[in-house]
C-alpha atoms as a PDB file:
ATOM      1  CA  UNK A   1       0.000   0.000   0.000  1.00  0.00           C
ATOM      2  CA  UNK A   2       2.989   2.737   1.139  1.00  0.00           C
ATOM      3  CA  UNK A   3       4.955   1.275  -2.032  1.00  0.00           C
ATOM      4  CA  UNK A   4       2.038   2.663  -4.010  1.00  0.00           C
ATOM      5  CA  UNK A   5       1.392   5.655  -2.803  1.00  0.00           C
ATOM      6  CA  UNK A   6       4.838   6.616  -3.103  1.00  0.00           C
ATOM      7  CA  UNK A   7       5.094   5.869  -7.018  1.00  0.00           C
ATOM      8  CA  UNK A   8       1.807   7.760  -7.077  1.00  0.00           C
ATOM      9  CA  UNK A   9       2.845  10.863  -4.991  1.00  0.00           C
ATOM     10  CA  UNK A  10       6.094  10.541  -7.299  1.00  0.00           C
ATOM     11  CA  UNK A  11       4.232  10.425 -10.276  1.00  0.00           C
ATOM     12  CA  UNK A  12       2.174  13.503  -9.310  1.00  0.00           C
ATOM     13  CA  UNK A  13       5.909  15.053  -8.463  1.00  0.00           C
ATOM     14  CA  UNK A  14       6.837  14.238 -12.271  1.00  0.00           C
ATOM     15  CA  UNK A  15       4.043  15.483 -13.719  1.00  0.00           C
ATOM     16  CA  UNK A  16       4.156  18.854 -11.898  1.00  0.00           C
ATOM     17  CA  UNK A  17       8.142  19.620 -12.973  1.00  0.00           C
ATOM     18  CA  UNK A  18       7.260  18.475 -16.569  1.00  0.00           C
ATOM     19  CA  UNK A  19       4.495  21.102 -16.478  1.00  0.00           C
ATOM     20  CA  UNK A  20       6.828  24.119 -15.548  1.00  0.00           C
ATOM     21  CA  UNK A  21       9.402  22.759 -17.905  1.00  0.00           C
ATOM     22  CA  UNK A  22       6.877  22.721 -20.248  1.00  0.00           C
ATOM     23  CA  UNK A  23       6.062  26.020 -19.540  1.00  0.00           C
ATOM     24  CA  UNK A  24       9.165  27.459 -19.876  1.00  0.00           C
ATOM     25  CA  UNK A  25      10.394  25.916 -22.746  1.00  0.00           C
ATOM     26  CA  UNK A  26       7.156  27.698 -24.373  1.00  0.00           C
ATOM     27  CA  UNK A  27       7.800  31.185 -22.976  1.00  0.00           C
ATOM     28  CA  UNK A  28      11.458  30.447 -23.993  1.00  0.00           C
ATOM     29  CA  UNK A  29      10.688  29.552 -27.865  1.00  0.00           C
ATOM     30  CA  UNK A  30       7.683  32.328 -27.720  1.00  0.00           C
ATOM     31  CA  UNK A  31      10.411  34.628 -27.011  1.00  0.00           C
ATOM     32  CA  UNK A  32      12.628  33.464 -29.446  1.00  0.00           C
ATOM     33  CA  UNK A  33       9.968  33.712 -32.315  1.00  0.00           C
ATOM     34  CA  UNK A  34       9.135  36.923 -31.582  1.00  0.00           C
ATOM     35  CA  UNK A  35      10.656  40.057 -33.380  1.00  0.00           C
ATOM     36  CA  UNK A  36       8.756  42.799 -31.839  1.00  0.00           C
ATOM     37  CA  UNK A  37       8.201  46.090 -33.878  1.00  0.00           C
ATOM     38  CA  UNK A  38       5.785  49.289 -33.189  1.00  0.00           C
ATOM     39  CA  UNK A  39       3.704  49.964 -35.603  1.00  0.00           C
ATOM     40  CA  UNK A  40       2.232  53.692 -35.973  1.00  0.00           C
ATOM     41  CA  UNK A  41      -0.723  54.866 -36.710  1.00  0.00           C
ATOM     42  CA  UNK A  42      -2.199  56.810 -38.938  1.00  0.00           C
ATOM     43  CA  UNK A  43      -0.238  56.019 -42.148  1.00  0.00           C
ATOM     44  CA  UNK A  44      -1.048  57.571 -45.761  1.00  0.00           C
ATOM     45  CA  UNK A  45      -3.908  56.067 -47.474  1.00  0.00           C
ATOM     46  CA  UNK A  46      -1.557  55.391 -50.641  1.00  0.00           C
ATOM     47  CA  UNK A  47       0.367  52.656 -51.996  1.00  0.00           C
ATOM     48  CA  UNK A  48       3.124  54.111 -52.432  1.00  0.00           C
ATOM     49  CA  UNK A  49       4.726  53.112 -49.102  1.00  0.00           C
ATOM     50  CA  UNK A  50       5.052  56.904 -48.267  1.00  0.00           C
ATOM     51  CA  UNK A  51       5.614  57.030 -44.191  1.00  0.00           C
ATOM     52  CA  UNK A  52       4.510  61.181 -43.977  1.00  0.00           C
ATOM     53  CA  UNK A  53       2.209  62.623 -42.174  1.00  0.00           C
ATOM     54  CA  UNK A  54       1.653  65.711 -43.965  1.00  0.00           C
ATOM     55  CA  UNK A  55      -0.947  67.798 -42.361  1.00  0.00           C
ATOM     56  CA  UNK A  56      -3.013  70.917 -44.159  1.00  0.00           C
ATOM     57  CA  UNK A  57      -5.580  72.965 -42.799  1.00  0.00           C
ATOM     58  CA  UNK A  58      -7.652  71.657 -45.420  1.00  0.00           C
ATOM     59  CA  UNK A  59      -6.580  67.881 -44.799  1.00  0.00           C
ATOM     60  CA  UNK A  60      -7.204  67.298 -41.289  1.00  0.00           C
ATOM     61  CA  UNK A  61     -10.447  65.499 -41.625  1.00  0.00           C
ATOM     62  CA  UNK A  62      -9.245  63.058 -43.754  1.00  0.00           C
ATOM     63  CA  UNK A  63      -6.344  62.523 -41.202  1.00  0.00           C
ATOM     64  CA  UNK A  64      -8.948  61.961 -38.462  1.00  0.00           C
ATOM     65  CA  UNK A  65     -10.899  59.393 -41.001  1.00  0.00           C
ATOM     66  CA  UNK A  66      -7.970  57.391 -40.917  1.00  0.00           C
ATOM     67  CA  UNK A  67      -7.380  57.379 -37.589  1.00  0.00           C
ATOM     68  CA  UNK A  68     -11.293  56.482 -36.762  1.00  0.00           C
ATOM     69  CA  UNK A  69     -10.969  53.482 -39.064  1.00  0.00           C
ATOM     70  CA  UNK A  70      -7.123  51.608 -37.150  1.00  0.00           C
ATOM     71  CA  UNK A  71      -9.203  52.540 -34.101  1.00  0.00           C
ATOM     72  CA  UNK A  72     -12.305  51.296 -35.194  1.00  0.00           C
ATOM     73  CA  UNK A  73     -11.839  48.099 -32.952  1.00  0.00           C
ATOM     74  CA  UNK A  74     -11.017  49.994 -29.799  1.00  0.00           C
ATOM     75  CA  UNK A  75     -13.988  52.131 -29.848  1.00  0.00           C
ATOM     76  CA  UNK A  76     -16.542  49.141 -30.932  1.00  0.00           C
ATOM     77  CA  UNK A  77     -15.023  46.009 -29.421  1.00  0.00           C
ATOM     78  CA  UNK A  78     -16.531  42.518 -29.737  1.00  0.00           C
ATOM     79  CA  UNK A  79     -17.667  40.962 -27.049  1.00  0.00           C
ATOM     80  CA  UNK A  80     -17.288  37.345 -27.066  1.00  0.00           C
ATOM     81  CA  UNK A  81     -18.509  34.182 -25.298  1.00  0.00           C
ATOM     82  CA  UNK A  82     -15.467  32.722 -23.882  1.00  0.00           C
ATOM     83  CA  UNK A  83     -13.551  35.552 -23.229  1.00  0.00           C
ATOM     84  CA  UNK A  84     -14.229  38.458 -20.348  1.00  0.00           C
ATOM     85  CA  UNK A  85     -12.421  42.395 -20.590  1.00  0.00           C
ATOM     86  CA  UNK A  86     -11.502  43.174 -17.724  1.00  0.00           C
ATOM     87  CA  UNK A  87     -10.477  46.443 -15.948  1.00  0.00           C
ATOM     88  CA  UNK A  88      -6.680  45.477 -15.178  1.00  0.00           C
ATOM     89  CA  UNK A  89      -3.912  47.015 -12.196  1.00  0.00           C
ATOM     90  CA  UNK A  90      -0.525  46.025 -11.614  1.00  0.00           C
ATOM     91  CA  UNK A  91      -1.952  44.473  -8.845  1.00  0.00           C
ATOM     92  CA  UNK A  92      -4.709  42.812 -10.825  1.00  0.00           C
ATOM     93  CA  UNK A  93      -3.658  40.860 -13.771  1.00  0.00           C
ATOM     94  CA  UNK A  94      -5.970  39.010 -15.855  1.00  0.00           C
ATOM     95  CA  UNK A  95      -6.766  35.292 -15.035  1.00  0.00           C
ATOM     96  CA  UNK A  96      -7.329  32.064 -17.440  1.00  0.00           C
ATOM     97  CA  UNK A  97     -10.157  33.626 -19.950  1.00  0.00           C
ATOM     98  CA  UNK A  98      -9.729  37.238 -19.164  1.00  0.00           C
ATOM     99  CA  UNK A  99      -8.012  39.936 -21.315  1.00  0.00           C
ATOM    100  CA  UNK A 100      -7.267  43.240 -20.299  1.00  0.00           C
ATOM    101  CA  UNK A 101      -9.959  46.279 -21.347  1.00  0.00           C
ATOM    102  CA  UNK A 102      -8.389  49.257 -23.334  1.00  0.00           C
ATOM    103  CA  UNK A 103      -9.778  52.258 -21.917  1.00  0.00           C
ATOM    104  CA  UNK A 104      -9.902  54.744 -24.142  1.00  0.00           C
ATOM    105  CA  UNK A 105     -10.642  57.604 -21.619  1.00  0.00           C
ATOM    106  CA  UNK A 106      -6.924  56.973 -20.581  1.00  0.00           C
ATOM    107  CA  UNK A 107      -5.932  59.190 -24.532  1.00  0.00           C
ATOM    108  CA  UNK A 108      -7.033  62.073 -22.671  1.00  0.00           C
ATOM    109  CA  UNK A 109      -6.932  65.172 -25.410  1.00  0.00           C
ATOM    110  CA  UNK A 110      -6.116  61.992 -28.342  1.00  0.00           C
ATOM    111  CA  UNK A 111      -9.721  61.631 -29.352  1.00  0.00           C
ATOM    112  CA  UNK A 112     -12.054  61.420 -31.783  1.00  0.00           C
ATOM    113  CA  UNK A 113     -13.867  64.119 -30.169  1.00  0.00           C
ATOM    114  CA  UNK A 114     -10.701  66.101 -29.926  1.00  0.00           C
ATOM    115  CA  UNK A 115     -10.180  65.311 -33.776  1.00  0.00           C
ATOM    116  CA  UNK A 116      -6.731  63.761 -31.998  1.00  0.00           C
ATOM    117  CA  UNK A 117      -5.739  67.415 -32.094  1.00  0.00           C
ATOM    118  CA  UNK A 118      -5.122  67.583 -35.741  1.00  0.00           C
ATOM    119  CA  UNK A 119      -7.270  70.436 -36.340  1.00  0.00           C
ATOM    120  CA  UNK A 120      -4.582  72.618 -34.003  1.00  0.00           C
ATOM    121  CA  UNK A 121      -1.794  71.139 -35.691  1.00  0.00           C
ATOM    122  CA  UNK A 122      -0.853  69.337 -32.471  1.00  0.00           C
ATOM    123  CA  UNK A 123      -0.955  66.178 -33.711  1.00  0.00           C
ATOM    124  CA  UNK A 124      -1.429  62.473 -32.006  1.00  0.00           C
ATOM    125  CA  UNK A 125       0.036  59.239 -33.062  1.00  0.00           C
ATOM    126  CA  UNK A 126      -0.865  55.832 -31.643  1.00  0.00           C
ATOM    127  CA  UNK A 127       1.809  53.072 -31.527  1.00  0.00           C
ATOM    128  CA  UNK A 128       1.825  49.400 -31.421  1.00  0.00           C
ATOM    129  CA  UNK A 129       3.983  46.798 -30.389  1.00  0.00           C
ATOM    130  CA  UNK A 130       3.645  44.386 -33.288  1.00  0.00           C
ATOM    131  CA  UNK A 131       5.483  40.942 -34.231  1.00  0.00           C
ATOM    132  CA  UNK A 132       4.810  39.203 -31.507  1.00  0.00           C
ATOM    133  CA  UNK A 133       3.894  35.559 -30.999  1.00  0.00           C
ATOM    134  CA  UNK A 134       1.759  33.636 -28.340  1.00  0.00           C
ATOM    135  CA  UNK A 135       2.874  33.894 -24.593  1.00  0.00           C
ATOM    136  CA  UNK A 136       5.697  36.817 -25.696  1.00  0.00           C
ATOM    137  CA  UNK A 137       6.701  37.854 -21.817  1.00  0.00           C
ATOM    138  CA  UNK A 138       9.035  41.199 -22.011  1.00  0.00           C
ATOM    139  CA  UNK A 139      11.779  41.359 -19.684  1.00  0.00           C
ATOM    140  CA  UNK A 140      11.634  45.238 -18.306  1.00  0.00           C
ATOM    141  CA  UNK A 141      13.484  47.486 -17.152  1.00  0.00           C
ATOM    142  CA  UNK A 142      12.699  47.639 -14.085  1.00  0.00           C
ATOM    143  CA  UNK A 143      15.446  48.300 -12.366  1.00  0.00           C
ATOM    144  CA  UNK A 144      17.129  51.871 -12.004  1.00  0.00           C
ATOM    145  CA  UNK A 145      20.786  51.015 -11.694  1.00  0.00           C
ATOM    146  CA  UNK A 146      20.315  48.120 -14.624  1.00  0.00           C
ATOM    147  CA  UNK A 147      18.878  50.971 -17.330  1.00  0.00           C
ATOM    148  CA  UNK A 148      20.720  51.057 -21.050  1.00  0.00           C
ATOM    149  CA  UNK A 149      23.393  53.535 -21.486  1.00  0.00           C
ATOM    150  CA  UNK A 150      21.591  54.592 -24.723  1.00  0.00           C
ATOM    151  CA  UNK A 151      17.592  54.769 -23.427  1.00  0.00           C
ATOM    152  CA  UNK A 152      17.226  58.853 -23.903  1.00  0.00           C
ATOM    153  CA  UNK A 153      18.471  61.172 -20.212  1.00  0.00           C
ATOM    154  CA  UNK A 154      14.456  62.210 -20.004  1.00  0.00           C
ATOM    155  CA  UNK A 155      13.182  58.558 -19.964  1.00  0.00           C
ATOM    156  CA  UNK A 156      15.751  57.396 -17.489  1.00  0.00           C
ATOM    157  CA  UNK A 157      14.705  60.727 -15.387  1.00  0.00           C
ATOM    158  CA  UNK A 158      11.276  59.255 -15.545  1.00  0.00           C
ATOM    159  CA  UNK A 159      11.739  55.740 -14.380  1.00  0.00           C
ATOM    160  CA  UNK A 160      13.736  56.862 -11.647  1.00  0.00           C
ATOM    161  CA  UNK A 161      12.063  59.908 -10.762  1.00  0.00           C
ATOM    162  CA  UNK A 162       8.403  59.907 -11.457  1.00  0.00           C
ATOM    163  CA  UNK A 163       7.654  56.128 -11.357  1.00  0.00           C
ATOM    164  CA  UNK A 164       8.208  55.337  -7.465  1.00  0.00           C
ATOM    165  CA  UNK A 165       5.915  52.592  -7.330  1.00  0.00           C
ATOM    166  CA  UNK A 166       8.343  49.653  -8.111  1.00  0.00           C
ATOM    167  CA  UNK A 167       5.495  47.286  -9.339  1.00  0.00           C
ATOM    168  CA  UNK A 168       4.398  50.245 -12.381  1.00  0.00           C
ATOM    169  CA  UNK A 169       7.893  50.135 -13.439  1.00  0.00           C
ATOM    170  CA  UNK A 170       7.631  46.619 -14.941  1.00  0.00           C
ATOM    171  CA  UNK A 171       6.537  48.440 -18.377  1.00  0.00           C
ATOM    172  CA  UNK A 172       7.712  48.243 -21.661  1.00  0.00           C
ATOM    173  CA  UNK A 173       9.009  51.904 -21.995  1.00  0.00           C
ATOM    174  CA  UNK A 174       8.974  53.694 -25.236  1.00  0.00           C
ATOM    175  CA  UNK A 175      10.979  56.851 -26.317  1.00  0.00           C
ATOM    176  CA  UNK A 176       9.925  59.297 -29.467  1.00  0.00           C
ATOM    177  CA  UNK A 177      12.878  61.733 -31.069  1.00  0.00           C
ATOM    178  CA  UNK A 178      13.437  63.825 -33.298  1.00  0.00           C
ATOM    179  CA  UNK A 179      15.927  60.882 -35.676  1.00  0.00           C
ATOM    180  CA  UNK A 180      18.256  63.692 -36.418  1.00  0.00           C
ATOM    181  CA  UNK A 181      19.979  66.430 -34.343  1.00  0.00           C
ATOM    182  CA  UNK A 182      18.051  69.275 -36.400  1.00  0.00           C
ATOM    183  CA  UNK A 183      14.666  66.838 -35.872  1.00  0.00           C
ATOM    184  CA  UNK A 184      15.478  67.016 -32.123  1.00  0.00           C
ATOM    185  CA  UNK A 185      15.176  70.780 -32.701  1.00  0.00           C
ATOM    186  CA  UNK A 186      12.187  71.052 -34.782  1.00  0.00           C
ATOM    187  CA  UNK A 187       9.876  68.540 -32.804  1.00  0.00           C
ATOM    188  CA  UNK A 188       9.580  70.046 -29.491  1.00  0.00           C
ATOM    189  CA  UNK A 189       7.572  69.040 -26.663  1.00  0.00           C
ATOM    190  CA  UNK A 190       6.138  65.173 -26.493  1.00  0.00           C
ATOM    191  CA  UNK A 191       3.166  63.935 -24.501  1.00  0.00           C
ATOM    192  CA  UNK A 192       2.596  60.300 -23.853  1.00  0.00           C
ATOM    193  CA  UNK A 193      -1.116  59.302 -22.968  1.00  0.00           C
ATOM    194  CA  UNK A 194      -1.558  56.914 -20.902  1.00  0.00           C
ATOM    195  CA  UNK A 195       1.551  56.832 -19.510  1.00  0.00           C
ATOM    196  CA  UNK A 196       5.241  56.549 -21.428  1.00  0.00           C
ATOM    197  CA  UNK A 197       4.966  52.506 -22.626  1.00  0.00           C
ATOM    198  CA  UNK A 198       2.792  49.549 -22.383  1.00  0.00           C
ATOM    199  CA  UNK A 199       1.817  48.242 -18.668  1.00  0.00           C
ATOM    200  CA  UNK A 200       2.810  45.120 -18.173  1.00  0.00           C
ATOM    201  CA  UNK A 201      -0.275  43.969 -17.286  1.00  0.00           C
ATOM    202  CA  UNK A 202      -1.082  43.738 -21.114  1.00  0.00           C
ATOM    203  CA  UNK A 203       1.526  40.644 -21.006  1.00  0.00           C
ATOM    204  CA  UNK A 204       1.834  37.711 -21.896  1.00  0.00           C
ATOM    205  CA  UNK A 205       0.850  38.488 -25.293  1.00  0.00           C
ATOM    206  CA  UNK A 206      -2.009  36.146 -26.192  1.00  0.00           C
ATOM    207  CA  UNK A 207      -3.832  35.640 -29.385  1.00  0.00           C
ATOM    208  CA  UNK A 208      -7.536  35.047 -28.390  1.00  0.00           C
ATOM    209  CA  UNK A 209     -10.623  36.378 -29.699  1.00  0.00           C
ATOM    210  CA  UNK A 210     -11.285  39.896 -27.361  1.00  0.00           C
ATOM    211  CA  UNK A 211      -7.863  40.562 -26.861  1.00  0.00           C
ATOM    212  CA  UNK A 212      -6.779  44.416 -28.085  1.00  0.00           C
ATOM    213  CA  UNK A 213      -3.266  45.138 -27.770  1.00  0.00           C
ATOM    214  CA  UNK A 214      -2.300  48.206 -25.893  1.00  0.00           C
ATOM    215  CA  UNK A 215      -2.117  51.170 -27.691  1.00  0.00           C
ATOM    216  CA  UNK A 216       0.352  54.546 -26.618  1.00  0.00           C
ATOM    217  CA  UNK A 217      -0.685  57.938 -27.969  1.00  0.00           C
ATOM    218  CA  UNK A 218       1.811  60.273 -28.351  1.00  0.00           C
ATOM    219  CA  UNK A 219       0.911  64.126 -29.108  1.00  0.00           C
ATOM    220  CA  UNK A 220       3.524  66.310 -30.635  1.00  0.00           C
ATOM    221  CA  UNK A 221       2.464  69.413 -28.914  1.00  0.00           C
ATOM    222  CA  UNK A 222       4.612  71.970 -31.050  1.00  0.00           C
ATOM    223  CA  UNK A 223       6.170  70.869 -34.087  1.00  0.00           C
ATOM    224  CA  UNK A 224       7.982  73.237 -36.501  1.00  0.00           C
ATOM    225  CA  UNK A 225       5.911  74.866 -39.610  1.00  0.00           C
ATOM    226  CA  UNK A 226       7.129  74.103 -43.234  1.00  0.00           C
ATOM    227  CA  UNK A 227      10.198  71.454 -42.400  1.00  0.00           C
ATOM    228  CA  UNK A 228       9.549  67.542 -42.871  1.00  0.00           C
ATOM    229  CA  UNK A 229      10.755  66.104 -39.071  1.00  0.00           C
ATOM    230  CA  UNK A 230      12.254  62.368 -39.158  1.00  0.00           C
ATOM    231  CA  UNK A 231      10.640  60.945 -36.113  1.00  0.00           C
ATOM    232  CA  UNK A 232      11.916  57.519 -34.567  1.00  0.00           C
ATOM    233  CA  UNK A 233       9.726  55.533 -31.850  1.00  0.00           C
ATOM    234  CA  UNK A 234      11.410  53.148 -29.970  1.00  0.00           C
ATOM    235  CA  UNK A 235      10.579  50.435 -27.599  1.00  0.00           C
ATOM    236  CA  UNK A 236      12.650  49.432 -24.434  1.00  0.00           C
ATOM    237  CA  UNK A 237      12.751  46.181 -23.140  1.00  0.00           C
ATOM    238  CA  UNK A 238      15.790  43.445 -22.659  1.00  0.00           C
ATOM    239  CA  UNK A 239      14.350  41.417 -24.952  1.00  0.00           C
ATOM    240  CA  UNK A 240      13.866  43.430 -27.664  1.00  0.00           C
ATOM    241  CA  UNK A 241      15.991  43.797 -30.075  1.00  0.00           C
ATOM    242  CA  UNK A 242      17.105  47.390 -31.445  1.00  0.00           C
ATOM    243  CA  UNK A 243      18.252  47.421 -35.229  1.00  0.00           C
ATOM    244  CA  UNK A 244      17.463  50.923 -36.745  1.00  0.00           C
ATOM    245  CA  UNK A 245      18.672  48.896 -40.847  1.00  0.00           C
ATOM    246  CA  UNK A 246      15.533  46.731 -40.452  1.00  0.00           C
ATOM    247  CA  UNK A 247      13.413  49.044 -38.062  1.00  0.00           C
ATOM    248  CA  UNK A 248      13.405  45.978 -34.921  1.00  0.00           C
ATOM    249  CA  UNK A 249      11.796  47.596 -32.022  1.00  0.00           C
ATOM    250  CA  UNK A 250      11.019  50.824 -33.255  1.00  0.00           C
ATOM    251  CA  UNK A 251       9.155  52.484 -35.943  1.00  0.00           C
ATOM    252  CA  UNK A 252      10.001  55.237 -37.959  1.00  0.00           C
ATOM    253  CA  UNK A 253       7.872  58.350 -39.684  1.00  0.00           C
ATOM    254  CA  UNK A 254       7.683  61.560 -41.036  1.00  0.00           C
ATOM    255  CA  UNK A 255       5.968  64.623 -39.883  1.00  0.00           C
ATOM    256  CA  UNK A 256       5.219  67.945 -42.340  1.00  0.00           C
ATOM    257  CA  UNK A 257       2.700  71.104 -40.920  1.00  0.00           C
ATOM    258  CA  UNK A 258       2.164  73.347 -43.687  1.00  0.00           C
END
């Protein structure tokens, strides 16, 4: 009888480190697959590849059109059977059959009702991470003394400054620049609504019906008149790779305000 139960409880022993080995041989190959990119939105509605955003007086509605259409799923999701939206914390992930809500309150002055600010030629831009498989788990930077010598002075002044609740800091930070020294100049001031990067709470990545991935808008508040400003996004976490040749883990765009 004791000889039994012990090949049973060992059994049960087995089976539980085969699971987590399991586990993280998935997470492991997920992350491996992966080649995570942002995506921005709007883009031309050409097909000529053209990455400007070249905004007119006279254009602005048709820039807002575009914008209403990537964001069509955000502001009409599907509800479905199997899966529940949930309001999500850093403190409250989602469980098995939940997926985190996108609230779009959280763009703040990047709205439709706003026009997303093109009308005052303070535009917003929504980003996306994008290339990323089932289970993709970022590894963060999360802590202050461990941050990349080349993440940008003002995001390092944020993590360590402005985000003092340690748990908030497990984020996949993202940085927007001017690509070019005289960009830097003509771009000015950036805004970042929700908050600078994608909570972690959004992660693992998972590809079921009802899940929306996080979206960042990013308003550039006071952009120069008359000059075309190379703008590069970029996303920050240890596991993403950074290759401005083939645009891994960033994204970049033009901007033009006549």
């Amino acid at each position: 009888m004791f000889k039994e139960l012990r090949v049973f409880f060992c059994i049960i022993q087995f089976c539980a480190a085969l699971d987590i080995s399991s586990a993280r041989l998935n997470a492991n190959q997920s992350s491996e697959n992966s080649k995570p990119r942002l995506s921005v939105m709007p883009m031309p509605d050409t097909n000529d590849g053209s990455t400007l955003i070249w905004l007119r007086p006279q254009n602005y509605q048709n820039w807002k059109n575009i914008l209403l259409k990537d964001l069509d799923k955000y502001y009409h999701p599907k509800t479905t059977e199997n899966v529940t939206t949930v309001v999500c914390t850093h403190n409250r992930k989602p469980t098995k059959g939940q997926v985190c809500d996108v609230d779009i309150r959280e763009w703040d002055i990047c709205s439709k009702e706003n026009n997303f600010n093109y009308h005052r030629s303070a535009p917003c831009v929504f980003l996306k991470l994008n290339g990323l498989t089932d289970g993709w788990q970022p590894e963060y930077y999360n802590n202050t003394d461990d941050l990349p010598y080349d993440m940008p002075p003002e995001l390092k002044h944020h993590i360590i400054h402005e985000i003092t609740n340690p748990p908030k800091r497990n984020t996949v930070w993202v940085s927007c620049e001017g690509e070019y020294p005289v960009d830097v100049e003509f771009l000015g001031h950036i805004e970042y609504y929700p908050i600078q990067g994608f909570p972690g709470y959004y992660f693992p990545h998972k590809n079921l019906e009802g899940y929306l991935s996080p979206l960042l808008a990013v308003q550039f508040k006071r952009p120069r008149y008359g000059v075309v400003i190379n703008i590069e996004c970029r996303a920050w976490a240890k596991n993403i790779k950074y290759n401005r040749t083939d645009r891994s883990g960033s994204v970049h765009f033009e901007l033009l305000l006549d």
